[in-house]
Protein backbone atom coordinates (compact mmCIF):
# COMPACT_ATOMS: atom_id res chain seq x y z
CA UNK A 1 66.77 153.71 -24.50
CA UNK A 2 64.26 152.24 -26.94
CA UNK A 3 61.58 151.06 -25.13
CA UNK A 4 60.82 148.02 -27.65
CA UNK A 5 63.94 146.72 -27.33
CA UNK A 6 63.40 146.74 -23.30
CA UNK A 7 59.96 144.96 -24.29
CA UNK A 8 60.94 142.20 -26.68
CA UNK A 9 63.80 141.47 -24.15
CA UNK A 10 61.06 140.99 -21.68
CA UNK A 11 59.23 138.63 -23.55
CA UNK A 12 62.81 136.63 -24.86
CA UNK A 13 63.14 135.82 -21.16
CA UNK A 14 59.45 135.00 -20.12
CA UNK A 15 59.80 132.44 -23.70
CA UNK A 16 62.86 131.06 -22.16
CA UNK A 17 62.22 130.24 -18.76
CA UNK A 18 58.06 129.52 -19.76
CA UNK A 19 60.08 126.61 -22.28
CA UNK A 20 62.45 125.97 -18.98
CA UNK A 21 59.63 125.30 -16.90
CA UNK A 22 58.15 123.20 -19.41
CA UNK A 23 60.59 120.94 -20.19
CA UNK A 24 61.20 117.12 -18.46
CA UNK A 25 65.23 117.41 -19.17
CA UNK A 26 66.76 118.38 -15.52
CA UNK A 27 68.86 121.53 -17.29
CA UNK A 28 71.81 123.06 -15.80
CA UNK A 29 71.40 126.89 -15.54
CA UNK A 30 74.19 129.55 -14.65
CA UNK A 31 74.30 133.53 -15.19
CA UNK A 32 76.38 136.54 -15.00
CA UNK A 33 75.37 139.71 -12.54
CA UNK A 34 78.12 142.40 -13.58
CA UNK A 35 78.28 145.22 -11.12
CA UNK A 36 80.77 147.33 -11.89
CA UNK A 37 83.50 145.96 -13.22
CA UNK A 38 83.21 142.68 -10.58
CA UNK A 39 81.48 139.58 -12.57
CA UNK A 40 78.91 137.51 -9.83
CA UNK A 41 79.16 134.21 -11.57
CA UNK A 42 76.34 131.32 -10.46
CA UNK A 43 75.04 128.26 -11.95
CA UNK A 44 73.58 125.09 -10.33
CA UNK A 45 76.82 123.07 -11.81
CA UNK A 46 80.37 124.11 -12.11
CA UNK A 47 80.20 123.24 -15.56
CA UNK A 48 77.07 125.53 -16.13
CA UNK A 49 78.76 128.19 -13.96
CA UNK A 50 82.15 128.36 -16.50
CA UNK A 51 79.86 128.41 -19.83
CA UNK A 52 78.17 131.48 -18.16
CA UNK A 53 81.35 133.07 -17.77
CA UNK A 54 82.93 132.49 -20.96
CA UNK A 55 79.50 133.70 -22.47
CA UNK A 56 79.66 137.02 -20.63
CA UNK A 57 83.48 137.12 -21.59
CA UNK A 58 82.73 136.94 -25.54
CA UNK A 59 80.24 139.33 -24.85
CA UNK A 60 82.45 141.86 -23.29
CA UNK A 61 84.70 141.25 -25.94
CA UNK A 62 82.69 141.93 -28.72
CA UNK A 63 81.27 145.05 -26.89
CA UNK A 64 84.93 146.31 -26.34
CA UNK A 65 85.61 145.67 -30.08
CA UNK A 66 82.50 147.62 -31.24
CA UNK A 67 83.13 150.33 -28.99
CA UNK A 68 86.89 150.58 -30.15
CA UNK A 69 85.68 151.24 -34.11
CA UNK A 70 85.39 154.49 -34.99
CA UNK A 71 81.98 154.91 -37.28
């Protein structure tokens, strides 16, 4: 693993929740913990909590397609 990659995603997430923090607009927030195949799912609304999901689930799905190609 690249270790630039692991450092620019380290500072992508210190941006985001430093403009989070920052911010007067009461956000919702929800995330995805996958271990193993069994999704956690959490978010401070259900409504946050279900865009989460659906983001993780177009994720898997274009990881699954990528890894299905044959380069």
């Amino acid at each position: 693993m690249r270790m630039d990659f692991i450092i620019l995603g380290m500072a992508l997430i210190m941006i985001g929740l430093s403009m989070l923090s920052l911010s007067t607009v009461n956000a919702d927030v929800g995330g995805v913990i996958l271990i193993g195949p069994i999704p956690i799912v959490f978010g401070t609304s259900t409504e946050s909590a279900y865009s989460a999901l659906f983001g993780a689930l177009i994720i898997f799905l274009i990881f699954f397609a990528l890894m299905r190609m044959r380069w």
